[in-house]
N, C-alpha and C. Protein backbone atom coordinates (compact mmCIF):
# COMPACT_ATOMS: atom_id res chain seq x y z
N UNK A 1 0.85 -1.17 0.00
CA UNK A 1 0.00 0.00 0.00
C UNK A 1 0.91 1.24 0.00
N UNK A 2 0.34 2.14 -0.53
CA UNK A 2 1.83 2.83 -1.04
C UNK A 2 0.73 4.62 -0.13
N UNK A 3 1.97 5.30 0.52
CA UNK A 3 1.03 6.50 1.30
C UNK A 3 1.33 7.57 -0.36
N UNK A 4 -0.25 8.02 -0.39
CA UNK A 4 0.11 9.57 -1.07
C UNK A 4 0.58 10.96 -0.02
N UNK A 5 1.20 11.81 -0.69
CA UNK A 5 1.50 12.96 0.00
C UNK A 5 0.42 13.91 -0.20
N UNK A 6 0.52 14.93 0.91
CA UNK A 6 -0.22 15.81 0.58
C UNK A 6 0.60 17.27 0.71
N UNK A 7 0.12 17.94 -0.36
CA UNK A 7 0.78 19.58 -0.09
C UNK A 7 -0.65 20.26 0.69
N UNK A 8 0.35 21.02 1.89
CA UNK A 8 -0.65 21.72 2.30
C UNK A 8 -0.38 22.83 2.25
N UNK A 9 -1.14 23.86 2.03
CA UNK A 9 -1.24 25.24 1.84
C UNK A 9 -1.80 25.96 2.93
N UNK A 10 -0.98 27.05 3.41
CA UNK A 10 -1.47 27.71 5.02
C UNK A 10 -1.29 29.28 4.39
N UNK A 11 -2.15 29.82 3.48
CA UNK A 11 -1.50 31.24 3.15
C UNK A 11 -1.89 31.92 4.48
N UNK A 12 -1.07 33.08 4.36
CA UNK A 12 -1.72 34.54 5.13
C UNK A 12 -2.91 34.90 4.78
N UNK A 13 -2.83 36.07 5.93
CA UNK A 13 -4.39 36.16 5.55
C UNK A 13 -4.06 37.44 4.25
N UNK A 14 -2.92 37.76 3.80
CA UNK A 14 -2.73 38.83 2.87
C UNK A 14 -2.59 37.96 1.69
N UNK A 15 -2.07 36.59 1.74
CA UNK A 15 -1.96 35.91 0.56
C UNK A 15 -3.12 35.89 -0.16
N UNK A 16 -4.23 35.08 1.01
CA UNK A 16 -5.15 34.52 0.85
C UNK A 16 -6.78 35.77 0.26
N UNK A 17 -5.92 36.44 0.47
CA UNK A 17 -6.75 38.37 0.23
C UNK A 17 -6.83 38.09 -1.35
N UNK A 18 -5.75 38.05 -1.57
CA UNK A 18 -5.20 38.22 -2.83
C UNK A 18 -5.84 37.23 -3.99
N UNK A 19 -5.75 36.23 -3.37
CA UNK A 19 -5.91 34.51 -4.33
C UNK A 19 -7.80 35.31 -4.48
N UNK A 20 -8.70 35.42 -3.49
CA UNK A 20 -9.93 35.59 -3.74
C UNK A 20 -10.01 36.58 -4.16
N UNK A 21 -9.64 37.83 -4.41
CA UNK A 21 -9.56 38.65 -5.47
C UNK A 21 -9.24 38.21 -6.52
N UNK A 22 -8.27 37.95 -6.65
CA UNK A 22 -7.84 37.20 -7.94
C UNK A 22 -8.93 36.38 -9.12
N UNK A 23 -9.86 35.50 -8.14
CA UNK A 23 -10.60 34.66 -8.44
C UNK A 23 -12.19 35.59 -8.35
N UNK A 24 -11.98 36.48 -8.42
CA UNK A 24 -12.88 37.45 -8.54
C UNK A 24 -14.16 37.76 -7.49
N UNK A 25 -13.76 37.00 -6.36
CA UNK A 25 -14.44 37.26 -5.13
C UNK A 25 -14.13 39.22 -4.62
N UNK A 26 -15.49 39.42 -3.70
CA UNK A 26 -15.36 40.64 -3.13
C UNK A 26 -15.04 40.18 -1.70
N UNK A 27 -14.26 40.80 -1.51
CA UNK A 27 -13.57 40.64 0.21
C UNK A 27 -14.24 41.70 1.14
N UNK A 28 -14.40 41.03 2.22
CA UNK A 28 -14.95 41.88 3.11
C UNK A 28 -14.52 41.78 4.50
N UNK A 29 -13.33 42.52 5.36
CA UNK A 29 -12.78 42.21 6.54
C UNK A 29 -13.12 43.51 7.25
N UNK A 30 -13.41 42.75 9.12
CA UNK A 30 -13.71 43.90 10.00
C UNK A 30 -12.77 44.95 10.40
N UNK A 31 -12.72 46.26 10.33
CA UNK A 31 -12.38 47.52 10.58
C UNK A 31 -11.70 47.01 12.17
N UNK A 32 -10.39 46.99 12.10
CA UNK A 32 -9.59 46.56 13.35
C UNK A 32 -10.00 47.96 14.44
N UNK A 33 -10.44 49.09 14.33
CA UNK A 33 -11.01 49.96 15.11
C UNK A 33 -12.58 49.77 15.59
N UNK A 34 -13.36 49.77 14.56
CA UNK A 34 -14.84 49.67 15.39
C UNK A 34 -15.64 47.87 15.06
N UNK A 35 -14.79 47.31 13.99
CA UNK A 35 -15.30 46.15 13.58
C UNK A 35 -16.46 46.10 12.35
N UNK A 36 -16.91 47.69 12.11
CA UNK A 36 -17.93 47.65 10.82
C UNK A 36 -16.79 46.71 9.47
N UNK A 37 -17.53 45.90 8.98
CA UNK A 37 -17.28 45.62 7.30
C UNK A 37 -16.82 46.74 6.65
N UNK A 38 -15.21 45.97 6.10
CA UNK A 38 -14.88 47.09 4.91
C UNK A 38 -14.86 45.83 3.57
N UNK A 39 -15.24 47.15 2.95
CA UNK A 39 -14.95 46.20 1.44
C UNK A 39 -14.43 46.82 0.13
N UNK A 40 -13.96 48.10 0.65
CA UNK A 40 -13.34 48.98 -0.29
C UNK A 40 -11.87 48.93 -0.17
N UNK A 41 -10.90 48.29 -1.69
CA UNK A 41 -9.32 47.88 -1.22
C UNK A 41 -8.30 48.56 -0.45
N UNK A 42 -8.50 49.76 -0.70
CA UNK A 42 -7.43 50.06 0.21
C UNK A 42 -7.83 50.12 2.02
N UNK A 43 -9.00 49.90 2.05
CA UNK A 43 -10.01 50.07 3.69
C UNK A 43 -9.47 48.58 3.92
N UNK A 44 -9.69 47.32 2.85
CA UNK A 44 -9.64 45.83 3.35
C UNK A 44 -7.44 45.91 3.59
N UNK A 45 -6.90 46.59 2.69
CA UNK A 45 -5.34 46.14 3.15
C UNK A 45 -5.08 46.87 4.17
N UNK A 46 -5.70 47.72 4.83
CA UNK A 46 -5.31 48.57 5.81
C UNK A 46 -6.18 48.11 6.94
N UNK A 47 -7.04 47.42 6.82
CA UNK A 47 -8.00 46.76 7.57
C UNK A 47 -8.59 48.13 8.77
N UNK A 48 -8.89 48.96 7.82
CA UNK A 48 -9.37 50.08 9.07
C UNK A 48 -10.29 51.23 7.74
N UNK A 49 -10.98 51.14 8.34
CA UNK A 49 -12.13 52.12 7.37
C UNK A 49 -11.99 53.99 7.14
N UNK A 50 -12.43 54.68 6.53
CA UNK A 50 -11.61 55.88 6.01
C UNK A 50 -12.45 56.72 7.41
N UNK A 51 -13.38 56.23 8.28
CA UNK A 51 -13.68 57.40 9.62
C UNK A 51 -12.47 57.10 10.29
N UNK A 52 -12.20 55.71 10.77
CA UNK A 52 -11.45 55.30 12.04
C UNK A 52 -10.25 55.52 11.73
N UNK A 53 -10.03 55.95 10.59
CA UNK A 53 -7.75 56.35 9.88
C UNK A 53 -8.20 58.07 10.17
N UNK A 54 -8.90 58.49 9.91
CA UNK A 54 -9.05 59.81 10.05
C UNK A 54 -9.14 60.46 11.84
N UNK A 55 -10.01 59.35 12.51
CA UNK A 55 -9.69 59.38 13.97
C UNK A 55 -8.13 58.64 14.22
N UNK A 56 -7.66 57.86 14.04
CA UNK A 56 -6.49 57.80 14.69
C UNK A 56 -5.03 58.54 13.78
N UNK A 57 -5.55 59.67 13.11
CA UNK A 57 -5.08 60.49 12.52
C UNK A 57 -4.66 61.94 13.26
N UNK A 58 -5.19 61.93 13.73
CA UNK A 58 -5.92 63.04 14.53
C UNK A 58 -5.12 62.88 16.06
């Protein structure tokens, strides 16, 4: 009996951002300040929405 291998794949969560974009998914991650849904790209790589960068701007 012979073992198969397996590749396993553990991306980041920035890899893994990427691959479902890629594949033409819309991403949607919580605002590391209040937790509302962002889904606009530069709000999802910064993981913080354009009120809560403007408050910790400030």
């Amino acid at each position: 009996m012979s073992k198969t291998s397996r590749v396993i794949f553990n991306p980041t969560d920035d890899e893994l951002l990427e691959i479902l974009r890629d594949a033409g998914y819309r991403v949607s991650v919580p605002c590391r300040r209040c937790g509302h849904p962002l889904t606009a790209d530069h709000s999802v790589d910064r993981r913080l929405g354009p009120s809560c960068a403007r408050r910790e701007a400030a």
